[in-house]
Structures are given as structure tokens and as C-alpha cells.
C-alpha atoms as a PDB file:
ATOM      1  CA  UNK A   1     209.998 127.323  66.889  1.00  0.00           C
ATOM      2  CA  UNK A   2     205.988 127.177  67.784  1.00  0.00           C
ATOM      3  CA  UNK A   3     205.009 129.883  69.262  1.00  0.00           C
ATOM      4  CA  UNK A   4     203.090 129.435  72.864  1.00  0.00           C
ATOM      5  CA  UNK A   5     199.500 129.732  73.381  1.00  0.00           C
ATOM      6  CA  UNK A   6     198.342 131.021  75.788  1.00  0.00           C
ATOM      7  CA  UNK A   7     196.251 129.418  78.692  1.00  0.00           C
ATOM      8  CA  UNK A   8     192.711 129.441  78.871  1.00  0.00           C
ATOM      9  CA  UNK A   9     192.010 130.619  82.349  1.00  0.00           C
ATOM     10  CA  UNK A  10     189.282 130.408  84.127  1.00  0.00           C
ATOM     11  CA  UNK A  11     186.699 133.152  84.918  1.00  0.00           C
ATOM     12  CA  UNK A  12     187.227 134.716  88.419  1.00  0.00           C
ATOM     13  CA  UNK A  13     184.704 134.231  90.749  1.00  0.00           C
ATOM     14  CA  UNK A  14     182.708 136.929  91.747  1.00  0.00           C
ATOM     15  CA  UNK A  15     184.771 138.939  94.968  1.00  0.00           C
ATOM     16  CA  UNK A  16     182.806 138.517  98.144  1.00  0.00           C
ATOM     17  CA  UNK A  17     179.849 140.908  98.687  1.00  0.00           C
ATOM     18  CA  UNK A  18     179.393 140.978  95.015  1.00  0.00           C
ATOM     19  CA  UNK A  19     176.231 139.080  93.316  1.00  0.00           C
ATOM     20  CA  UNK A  20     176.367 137.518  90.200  1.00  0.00           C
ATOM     21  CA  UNK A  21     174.456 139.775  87.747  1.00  0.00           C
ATOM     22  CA  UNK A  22     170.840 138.575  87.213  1.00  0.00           C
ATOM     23  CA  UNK A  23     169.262 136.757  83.781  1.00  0.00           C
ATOM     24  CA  UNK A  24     168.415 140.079  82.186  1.00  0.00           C
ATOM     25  CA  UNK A  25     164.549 139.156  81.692  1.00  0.00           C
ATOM     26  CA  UNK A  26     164.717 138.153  85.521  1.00  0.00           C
ATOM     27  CA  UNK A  27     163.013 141.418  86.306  1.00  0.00           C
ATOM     28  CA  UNK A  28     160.846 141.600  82.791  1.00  0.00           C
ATOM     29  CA  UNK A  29     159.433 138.202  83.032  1.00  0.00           C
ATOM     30  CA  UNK A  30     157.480 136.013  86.039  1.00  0.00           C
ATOM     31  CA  UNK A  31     159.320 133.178  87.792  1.00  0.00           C
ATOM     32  CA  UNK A  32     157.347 130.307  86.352  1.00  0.00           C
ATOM     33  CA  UNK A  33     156.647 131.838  82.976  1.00  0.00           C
ATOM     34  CA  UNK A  34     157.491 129.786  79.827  1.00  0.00           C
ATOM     35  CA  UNK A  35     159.932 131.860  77.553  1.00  0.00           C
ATOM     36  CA  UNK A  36     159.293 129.553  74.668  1.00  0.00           C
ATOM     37  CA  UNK A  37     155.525 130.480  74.859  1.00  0.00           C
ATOM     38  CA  UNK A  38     156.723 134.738  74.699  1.00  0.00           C
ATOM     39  CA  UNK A  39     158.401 133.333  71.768  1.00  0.00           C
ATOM     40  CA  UNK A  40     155.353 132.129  69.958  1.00  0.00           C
ATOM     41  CA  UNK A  41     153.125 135.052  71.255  1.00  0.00           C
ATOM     42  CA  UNK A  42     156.333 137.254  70.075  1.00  0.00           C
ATOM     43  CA  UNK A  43     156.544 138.960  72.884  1.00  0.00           C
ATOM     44  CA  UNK A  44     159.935 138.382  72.741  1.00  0.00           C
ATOM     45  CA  UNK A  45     161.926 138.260  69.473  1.00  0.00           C
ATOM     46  CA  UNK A  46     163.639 134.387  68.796  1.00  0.00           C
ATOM     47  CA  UNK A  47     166.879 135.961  70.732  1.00  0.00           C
ATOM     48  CA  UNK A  48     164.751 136.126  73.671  1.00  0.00           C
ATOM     49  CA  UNK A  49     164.530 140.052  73.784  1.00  0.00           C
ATOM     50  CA  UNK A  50     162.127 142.443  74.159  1.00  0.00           C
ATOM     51  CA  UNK A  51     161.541 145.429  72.491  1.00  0.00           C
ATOM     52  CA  UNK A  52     159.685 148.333  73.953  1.00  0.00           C
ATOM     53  CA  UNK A  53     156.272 147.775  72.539  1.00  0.00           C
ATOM     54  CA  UNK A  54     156.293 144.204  73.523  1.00  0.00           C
ATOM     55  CA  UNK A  55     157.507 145.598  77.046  1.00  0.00           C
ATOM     56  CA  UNK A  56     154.363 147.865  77.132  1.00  0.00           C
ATOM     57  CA  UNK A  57     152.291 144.964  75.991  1.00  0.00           C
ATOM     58  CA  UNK A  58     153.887 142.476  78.809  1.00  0.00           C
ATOM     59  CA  UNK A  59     153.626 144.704  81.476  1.00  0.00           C
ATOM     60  CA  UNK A  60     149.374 145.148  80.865  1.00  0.00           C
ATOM     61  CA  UNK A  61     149.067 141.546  80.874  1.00  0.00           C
ATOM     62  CA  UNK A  62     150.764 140.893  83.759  1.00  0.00           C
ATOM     63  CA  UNK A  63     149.219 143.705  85.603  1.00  0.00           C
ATOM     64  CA  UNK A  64     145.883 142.534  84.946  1.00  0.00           C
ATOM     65  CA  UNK A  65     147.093 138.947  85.583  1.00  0.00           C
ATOM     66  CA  UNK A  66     147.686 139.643  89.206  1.00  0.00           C
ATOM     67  CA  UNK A  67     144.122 140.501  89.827  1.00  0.00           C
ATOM     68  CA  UNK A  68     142.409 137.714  88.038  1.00  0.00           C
ATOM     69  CA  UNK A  69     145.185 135.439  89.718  1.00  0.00           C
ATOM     70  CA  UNK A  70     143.495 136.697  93.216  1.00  0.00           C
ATOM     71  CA  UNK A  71     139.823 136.389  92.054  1.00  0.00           C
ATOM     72  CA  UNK A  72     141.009 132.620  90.883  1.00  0.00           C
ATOM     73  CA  UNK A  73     142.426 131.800  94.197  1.00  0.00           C
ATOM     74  CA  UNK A  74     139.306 132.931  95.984  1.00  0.00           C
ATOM     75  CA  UNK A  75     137.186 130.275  94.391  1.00  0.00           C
ATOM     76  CA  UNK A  76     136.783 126.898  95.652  1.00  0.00           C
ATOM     77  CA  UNK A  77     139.322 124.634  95.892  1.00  0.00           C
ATOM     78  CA  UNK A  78     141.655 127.395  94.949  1.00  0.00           C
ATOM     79  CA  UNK A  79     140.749 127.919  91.691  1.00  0.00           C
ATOM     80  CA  UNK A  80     140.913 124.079  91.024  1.00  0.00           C
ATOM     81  CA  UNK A  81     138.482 123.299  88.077  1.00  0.00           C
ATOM     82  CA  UNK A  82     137.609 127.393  87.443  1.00  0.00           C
ATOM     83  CA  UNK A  83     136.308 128.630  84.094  1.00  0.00           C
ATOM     84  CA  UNK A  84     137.236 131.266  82.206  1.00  0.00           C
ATOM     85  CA  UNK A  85     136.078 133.446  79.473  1.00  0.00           C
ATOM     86  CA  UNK A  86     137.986 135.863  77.602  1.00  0.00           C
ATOM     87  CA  UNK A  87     135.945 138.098  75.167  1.00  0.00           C
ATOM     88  CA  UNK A  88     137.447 140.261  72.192  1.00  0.00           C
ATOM     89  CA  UNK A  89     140.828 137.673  72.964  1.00  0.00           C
ATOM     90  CA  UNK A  90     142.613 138.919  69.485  1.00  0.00           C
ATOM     91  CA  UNK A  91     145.895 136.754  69.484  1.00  0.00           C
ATOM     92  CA  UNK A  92     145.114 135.852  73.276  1.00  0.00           C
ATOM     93  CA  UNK A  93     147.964 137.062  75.101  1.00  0.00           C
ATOM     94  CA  UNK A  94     146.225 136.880  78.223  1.00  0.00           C
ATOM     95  CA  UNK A  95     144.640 133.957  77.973  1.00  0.00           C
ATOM     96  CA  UNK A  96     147.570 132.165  77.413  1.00  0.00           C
ATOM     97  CA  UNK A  97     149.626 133.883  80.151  1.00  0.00           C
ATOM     98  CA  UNK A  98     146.661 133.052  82.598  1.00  0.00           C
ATOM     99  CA  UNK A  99     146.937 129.373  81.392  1.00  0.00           C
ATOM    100  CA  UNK A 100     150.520 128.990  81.700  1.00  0.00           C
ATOM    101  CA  UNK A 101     150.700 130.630  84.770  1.00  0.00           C
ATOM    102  CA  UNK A 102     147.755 129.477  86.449  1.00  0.00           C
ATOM    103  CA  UNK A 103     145.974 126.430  84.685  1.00  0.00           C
ATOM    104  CA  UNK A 104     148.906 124.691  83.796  1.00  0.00           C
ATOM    105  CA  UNK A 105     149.679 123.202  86.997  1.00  0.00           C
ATOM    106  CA  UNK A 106     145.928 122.217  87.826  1.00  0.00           C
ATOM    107  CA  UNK A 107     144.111 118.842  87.180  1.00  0.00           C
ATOM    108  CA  UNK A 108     140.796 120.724  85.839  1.00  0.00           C
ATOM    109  CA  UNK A 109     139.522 123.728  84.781  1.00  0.00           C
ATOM    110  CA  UNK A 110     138.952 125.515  80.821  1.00  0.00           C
ATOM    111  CA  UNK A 111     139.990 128.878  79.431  1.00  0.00           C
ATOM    112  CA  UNK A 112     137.682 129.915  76.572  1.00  0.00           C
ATOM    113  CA  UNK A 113     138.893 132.614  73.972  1.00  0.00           C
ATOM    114  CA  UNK A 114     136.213 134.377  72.083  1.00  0.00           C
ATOM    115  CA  UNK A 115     137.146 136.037  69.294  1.00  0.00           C
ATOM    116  CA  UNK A 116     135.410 137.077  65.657  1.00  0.00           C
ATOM    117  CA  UNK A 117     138.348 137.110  63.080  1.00  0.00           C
ATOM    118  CA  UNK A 118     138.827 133.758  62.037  1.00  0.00           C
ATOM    119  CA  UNK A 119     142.507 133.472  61.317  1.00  0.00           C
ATOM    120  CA  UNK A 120     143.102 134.372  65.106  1.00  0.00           C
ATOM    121  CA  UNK A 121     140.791 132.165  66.178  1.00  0.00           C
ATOM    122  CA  UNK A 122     142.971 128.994  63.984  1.00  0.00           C
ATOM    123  CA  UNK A 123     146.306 130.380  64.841  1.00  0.00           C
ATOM    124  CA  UNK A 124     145.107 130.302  68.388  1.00  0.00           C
ATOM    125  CA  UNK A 125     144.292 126.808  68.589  1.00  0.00           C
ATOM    126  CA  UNK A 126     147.142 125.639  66.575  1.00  0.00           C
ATOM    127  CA  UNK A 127     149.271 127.146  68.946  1.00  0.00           C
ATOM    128  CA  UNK A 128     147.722 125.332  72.111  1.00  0.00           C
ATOM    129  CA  UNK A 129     147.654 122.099  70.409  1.00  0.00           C
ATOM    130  CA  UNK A 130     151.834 122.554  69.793  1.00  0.00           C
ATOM    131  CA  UNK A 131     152.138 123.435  73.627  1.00  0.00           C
ATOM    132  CA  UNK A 132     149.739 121.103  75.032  1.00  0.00           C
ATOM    133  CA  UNK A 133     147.473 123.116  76.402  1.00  0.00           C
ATOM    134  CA  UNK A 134     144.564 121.032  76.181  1.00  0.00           C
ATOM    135  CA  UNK A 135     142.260 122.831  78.411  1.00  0.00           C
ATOM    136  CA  UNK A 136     142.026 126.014  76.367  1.00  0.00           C
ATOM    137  CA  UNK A 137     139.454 126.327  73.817  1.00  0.00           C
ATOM    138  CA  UNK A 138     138.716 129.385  70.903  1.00  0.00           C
ATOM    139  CA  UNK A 139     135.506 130.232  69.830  1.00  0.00           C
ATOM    140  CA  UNK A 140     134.871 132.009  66.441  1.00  0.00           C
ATOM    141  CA  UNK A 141     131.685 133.880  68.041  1.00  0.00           C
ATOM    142  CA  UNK A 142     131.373 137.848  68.652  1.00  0.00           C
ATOM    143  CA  UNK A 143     130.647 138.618  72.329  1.00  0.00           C
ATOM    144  CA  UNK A 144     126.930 138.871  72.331  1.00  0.00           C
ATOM    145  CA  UNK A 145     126.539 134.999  70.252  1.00  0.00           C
ATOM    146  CA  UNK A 146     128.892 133.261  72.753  1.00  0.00           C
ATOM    147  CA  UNK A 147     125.969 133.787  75.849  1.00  0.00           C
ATOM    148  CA  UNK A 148     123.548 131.464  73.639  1.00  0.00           C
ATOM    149  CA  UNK A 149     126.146 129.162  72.313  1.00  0.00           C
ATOM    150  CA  UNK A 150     126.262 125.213  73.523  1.00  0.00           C
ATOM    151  CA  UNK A 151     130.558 125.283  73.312  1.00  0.00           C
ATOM    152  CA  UNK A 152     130.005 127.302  76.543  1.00  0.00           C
ATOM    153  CA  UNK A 153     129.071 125.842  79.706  1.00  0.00           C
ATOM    154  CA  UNK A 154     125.585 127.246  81.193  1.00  0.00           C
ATOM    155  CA  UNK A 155     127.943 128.693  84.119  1.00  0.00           C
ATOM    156  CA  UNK A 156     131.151 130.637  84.186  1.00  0.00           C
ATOM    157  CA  UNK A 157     133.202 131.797  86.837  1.00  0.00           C
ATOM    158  CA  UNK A 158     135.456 134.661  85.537  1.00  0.00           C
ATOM    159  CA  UNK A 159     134.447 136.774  82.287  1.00  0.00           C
ATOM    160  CA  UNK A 160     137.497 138.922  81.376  1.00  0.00           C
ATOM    161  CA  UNK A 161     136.800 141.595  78.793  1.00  0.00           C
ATOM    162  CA  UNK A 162     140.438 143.549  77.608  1.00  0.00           C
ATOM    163  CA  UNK A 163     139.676 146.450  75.573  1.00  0.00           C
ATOM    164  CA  UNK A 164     136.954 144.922  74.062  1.00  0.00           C
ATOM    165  CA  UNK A 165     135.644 148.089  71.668  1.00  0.00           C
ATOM    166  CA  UNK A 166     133.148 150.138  72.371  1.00  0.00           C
ATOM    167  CA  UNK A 167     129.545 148.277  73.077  1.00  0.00           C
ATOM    168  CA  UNK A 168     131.415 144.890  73.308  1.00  0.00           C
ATOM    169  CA  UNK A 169     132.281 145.287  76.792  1.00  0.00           C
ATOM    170  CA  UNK A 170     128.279 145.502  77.593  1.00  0.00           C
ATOM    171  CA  UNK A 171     127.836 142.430  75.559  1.00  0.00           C
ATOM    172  CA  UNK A 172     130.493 141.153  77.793  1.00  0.00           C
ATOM    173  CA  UNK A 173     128.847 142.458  81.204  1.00  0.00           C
ATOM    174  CA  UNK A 174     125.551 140.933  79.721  1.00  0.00           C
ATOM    175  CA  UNK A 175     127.277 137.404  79.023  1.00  0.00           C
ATOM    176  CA  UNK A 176     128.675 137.556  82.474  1.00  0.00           C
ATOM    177  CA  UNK A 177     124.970 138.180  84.187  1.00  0.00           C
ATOM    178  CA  UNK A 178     123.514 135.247  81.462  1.00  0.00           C
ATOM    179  CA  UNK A 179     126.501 132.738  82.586  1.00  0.00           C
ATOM    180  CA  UNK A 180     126.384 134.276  86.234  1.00  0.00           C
ATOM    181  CA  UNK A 181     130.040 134.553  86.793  1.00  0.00           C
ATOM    182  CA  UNK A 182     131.647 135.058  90.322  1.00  0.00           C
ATOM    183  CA  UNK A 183     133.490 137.655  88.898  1.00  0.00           C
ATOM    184  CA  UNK A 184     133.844 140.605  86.002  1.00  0.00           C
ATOM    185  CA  UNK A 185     137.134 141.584  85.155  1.00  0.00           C
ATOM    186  CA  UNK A 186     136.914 144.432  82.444  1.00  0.00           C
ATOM    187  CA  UNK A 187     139.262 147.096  80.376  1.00  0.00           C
ATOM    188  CA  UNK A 188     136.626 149.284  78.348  1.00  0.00           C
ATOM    189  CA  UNK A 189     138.256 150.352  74.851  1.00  0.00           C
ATOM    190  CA  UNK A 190     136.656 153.204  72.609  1.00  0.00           C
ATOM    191  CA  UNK A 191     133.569 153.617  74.229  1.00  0.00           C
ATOM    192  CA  UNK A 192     131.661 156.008  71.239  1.00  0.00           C
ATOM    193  CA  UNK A 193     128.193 155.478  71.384  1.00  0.00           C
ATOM    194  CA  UNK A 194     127.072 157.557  74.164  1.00  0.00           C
ATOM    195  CA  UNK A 195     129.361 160.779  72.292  1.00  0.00           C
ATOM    196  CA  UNK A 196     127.089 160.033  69.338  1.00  0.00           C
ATOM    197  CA  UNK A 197     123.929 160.382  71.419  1.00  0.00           C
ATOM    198  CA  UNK A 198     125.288 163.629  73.562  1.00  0.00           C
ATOM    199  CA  UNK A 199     125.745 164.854  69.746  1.00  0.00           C
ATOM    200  CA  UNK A 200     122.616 163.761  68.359  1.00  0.00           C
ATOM    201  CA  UNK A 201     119.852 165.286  71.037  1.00  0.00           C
ATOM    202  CA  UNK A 202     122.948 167.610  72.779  1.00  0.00           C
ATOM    203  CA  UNK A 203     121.094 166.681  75.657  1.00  0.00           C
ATOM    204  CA  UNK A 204     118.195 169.051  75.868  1.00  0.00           C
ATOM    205  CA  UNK A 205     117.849 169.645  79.235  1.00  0.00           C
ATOM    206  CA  UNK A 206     120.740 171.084  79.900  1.00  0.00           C
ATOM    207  CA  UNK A 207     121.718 172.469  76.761  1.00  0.00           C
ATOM    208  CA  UNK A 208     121.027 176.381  78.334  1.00  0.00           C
ATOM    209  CA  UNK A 209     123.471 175.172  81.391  1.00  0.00           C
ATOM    210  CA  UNK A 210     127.051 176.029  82.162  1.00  0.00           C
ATOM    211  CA  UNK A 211     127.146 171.943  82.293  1.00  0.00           C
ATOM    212  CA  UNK A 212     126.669 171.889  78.414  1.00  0.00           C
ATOM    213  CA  UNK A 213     130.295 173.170  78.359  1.00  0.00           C
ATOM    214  CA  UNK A 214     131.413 169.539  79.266  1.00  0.00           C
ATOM    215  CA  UNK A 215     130.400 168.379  75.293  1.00  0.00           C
ATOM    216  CA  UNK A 216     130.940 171.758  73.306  1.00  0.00           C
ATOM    217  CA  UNK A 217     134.382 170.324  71.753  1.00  0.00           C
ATOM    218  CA  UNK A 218     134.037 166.884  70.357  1.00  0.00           C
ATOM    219  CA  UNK A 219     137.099 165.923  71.952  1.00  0.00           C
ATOM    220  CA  UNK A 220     135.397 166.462  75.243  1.00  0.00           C
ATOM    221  CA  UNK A 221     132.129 164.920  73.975  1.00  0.00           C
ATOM    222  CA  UNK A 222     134.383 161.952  72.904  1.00  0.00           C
ATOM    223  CA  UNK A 223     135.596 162.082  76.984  1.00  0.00           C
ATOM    224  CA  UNK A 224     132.349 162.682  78.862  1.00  0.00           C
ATOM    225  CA  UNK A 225     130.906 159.770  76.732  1.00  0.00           C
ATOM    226  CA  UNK A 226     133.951 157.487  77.896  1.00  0.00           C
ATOM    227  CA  UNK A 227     133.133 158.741  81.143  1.00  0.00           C
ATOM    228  CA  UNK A 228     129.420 158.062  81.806  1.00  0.00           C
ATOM    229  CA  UNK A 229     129.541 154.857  79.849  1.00  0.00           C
ATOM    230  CA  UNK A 230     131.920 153.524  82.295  1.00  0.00           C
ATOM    231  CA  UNK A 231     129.624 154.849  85.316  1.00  0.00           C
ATOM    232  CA  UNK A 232     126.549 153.473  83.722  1.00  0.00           C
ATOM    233  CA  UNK A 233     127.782 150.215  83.773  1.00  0.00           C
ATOM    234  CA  UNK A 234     129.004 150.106  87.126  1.00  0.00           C
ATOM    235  CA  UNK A 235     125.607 151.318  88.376  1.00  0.00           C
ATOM    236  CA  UNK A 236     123.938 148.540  86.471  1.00  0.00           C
ATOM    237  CA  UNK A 237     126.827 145.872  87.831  1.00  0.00           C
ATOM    238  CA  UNK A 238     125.958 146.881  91.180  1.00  0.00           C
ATOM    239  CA  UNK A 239     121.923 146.949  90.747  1.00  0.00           C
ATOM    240  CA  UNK A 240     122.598 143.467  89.492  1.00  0.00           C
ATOM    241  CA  UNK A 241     124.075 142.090  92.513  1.00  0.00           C
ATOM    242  CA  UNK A 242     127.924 142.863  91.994  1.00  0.00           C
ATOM    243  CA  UNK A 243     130.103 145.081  94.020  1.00  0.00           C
ATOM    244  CA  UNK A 244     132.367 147.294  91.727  1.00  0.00           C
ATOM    245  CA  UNK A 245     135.554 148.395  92.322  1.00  0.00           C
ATOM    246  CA  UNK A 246     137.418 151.235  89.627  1.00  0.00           C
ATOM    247  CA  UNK A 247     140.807 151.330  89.185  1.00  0.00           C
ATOM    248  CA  UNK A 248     144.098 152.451  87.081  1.00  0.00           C
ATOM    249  CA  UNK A 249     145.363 149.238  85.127  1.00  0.00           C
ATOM    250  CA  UNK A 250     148.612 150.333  84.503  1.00  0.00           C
ATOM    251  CA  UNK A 251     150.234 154.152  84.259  1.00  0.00           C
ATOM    252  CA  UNK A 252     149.272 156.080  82.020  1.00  0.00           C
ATOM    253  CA  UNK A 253     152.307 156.106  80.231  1.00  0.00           C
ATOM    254  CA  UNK A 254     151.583 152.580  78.984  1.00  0.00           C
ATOM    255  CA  UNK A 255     147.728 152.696  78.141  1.00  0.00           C
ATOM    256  CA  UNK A 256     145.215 155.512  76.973  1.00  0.00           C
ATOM    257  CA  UNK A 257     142.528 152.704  77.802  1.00  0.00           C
ATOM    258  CA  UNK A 258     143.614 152.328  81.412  1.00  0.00           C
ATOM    259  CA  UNK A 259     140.106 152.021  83.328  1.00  0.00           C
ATOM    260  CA  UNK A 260     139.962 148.504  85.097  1.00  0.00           C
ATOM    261  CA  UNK A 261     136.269 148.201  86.259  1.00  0.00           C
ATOM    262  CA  UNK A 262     136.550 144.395  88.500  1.00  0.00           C
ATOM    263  CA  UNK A 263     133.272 143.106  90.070  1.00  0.00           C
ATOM    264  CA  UNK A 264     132.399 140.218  92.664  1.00  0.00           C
ATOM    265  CA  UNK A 265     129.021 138.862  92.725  1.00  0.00           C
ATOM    266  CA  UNK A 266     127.350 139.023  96.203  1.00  0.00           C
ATOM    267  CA  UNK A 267     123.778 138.588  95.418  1.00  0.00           C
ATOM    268  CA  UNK A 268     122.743 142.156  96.845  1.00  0.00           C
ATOM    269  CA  UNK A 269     121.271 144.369  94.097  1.00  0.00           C
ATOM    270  CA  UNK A 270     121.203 147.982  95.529  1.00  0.00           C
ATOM    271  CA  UNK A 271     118.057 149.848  94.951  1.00  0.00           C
ATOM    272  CA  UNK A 272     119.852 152.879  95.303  1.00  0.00           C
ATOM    273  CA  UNK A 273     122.100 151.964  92.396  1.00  0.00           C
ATOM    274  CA  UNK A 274     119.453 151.528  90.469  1.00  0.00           C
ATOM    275  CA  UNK A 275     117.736 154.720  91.384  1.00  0.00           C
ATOM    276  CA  UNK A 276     120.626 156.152  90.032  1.00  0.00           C
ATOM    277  CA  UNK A 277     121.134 154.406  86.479  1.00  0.00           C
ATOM    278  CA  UNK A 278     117.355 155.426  85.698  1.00  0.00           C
ATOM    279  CA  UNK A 279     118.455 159.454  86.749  1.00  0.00           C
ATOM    280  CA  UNK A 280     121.036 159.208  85.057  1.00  0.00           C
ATOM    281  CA  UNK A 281     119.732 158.273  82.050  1.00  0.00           C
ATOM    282  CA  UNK A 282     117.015 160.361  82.234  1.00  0.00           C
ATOM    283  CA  UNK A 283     119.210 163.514  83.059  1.00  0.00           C
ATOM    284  CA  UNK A 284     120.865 162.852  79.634  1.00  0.00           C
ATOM    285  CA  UNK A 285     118.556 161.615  77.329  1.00  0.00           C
ATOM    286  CA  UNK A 286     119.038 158.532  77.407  1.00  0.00           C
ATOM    287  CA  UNK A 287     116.159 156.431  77.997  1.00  0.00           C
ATOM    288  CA  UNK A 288     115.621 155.414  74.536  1.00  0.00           C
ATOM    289  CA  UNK A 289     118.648 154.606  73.196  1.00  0.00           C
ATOM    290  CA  UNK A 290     120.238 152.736  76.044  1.00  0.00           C
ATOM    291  CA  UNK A 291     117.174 151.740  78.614  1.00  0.00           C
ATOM    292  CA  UNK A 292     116.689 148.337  77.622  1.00  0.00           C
ATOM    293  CA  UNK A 293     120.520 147.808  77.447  1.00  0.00           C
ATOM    294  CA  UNK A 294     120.784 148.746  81.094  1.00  0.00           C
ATOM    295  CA  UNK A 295     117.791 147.038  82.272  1.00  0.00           C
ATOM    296  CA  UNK A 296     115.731 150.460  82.711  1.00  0.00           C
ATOM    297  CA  UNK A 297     112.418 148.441  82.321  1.00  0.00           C
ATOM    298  CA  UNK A 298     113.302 146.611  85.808  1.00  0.00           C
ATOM    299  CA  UNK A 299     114.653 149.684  87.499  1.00  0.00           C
ATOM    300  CA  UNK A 300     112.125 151.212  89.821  1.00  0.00           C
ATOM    301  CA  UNK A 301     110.624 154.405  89.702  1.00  0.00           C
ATOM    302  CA  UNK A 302     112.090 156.737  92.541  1.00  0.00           C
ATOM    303  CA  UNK A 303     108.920 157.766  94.253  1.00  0.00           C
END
């Protein structure tokens, strides 16, 4: 005699009040977002996971993706037909996520990816050509080449710089005056050169101060470098016409390199600002070494 198997019954449906549990990347990944495209980034593994790095990673990108998403919606037409360059891109995470997210769904406007190692540069556009993202382009150019080179247009609207090391991000703030974008959206990585200087001179003038304290150990030097570097540059954004706003990019948990320095062009270059730079680089020495970088030959004298 067979024996009888059983039924296949069907799942219950959920009791009432209950919800049915959530896609578990529902609260990892943005409505909108194309998995297969994590997938090829590997951001997420081929089972469609993520690990804890790649969680790190995902939640930088899409942190600084909500800001440049507001920038982009502020220019005409919505963004419509916008430009955007993305300096030190590496495997360009974020310029992908920015195109998929934002571009995608637009008639016009181009995403360029600067980058200087060459295999990133190919895998990079082999990987938009297999997605169809036609409007992204990857230039094999170091920061400070791409502001004289003809695979750029003449004008750019948003220059993104993520922790593009040490003086790349002022190459970056330069190619951004050169192209004169709308907006600077920049993550400073590594900034060293400024810890060399306080180490080289020890910055005379206030060597016999209490404030020489703020250098002694070269992991502060390392720190106060970091630190005026960053304030430099937003003196000199601002004497160029830009208003500057400083902020956290994600906890601190998540990033060492956390500083997001974002700046909108208004056209009003503040004397005062500029005052300020030249002090500044006075106070610490550094005139020579970083003057013509910051424009200190069209800084005024204070009086």
C-alpha cells in the first residue's frame, strides 16, 4: 500500500495588523537604484548581499549623493542637460550612482570621470558601454591636465572631488574656477603638504609661543596641517566668489576623511576673505610655498 503524501499547503497570510517583512536591502539600498549595477561595482556580492565594508562604502556615496542631488536640482531646467566632473574617480562609484540615479532618466546632460590609472579608466568605460550609459565619459588625465584638455567642455557645472589625495583637491578647486562651475562639492583626503612646511621652517614666528605646542608631536603637525589646509581653501573659495559651507560627511565611525567642504558660486568675492588667506599665510610661513597656489599675488594688502 502507497503511502500518502502529504498536501502542499499554502502559506498563511500574514494575520491582520501584521506587515509583510520588507526586501532586506529595502533599507540599505535607494528606491530607484539598479541592483545589477551594485553587482558590477561589487558593492554587493552576486547573491545580492552586502558585507560591512561595502556597507561603509554605500552609505558615503549615498550621503554625498543627496547633496549633489540638491545642487543638480537647483540648476536650470532641473538639472536637465547638467555637467559633471568627478576628479580622482578610482572605480567611480559615485559617478555611476549619480548617473543611475540622476542622469539616467534625463534626455541630456554628461558625467566625466577623471582618473590617472589606466586600467580603471578601461574597466570604467567598459562597464558603461555594457549598461548603456552613454552619457558618461572617463578621462585618463590627473586633475590638474583635465582643466586644459579639449574632451572637457570650456564650462562645467558641478566639480566633485572625493578624497582626492592631498594637493589634488586644489587642482580640483583650481579646475572648478578654470571651468567656472556653479558648484564645488569636495572630500579632502591626506592633506600632507602644509605638515611638511610647519616641519620644515617650524614656523618661526611663533616658535617661542605656547601656540607652537599645536605641531610639537608629528601626529598633531600631521592634524593642524589637515586643519589649515582645509581653511585655506575655503578662504580662497570664498575670495573667489563662492560661498562655503563645512560639514561632517558621514559619522565618524565610517570615515577618518569626513570633512565635506560644498560651495555655490555667487559672483561676490569677499575682500575680507581675502584679507584673511594673505594673514594667514603670512602668520605661518607660508607665502612662498603656497602664495601663488592660493592666488596671494591678487590678494590685497590689508592697509
Amino acid at each position: 500500500m502507497k503511502q500518502q503524501q502529504p498536501r502542499a499547503t499554502k502559506a498563511a497570510p500574514p494575520a491582520p495588523g501584521k506587515s509583510v517583512p520588507a526586501h532586506p536591502l529595502a533599507e540599505e539600498v535607494r528606491p530607484g537604484q539598479s541592483v545589477e549595477l551594485l553587482k558590477e561595482l561589487h558593492i554587493l556580492t552576486r547573491e545580492g548581499k552586502l558585507n560591512q565594508d561595502s556597507r561603509r562604502k554605500l552609505k558615503q556615496v549615498y550621503h554625498l549623493y543627496q547633496f549633489i542631488e540638491k545642487l543638480l536640482l537647483e540648476l536650470p531646467q532641473g538639472g536637465e542637460g547638467a555637467t559633471l566632473a568627478d576628479h580622482g574617480a578610482g572605480k567611480s562609484y559615485l559617478g555611476f550612482i549619480i548617473y543611475d540615479l540622476f542622469f539616467k532618466s534625463l534626455q541630456g546632460g554628461h558625467i566625466y570621470g577623471i582618473e590617472t590609472r589606466q586600467e580603471l579608466v578601461q574597466k570604467s568605460r567598459e562597464l558603461a558601454a555594457r549598461l548603456g550609459f552613454d552619457r558618461m565619459s572617463f578621462l585618463n588625465l590627473s586633475v590638474a591636465e583635465s582643466a586644459d584638455s579639449e574632451a572637457l567642455p570650456d564650462q562645467i557645472d558641478v566639480v566633485t572631488a572625493l578624497h582626492a589625495c592631498d594637493t589634488a583637491t586644489d587642482d580640483a578647486i583650481a579646475f572648478g574656477l578654470k571651468k567656472q562651475a556653479r558648484y564645488l562639492v569636495l572630500v579632502p583626503c591626506c592633506q600632507a603638504e602644509i605638515a611638511r612646511c610647519l616641519n620644515a621652517n617650524k614656523v618661526l614666528s611663533m616658535r617661542r609661543t605656547p601656540l607652537a605646542e599645536l605641531w610639537r608631536h608629528p601626529l598633531h603637525t600631521r592634524e593642524i596641517g589637515s586643519q589649515i589646509t582645509n581653511v585655506l581653501r575655503c578662504l580662497f573659495l570664498e575670495a573667489s566668489g563662492y560661498q562655503v559651507t563645512v560639514t561632517e560627511l558621514v559619522g565618524w565611525e565610517h570615515s577618518m576623511k569626513n570633512e565635506l567642504i560644498i560651495a555655490r558660486h555667487t559672483g561676490q568675492k569677499k575682500r575680507s576673505s581675502a584679507e584673511r588667506l594673505r594673514a594667514l599665510l603670512q602668520e605661518f610661513g607660508l607665502e612662498q610655498a603656497l602664495g601663488a597656489r592660493f592666488g596671494l599675488e591678487l590678494v590685497p594688502q590689508a592697509t
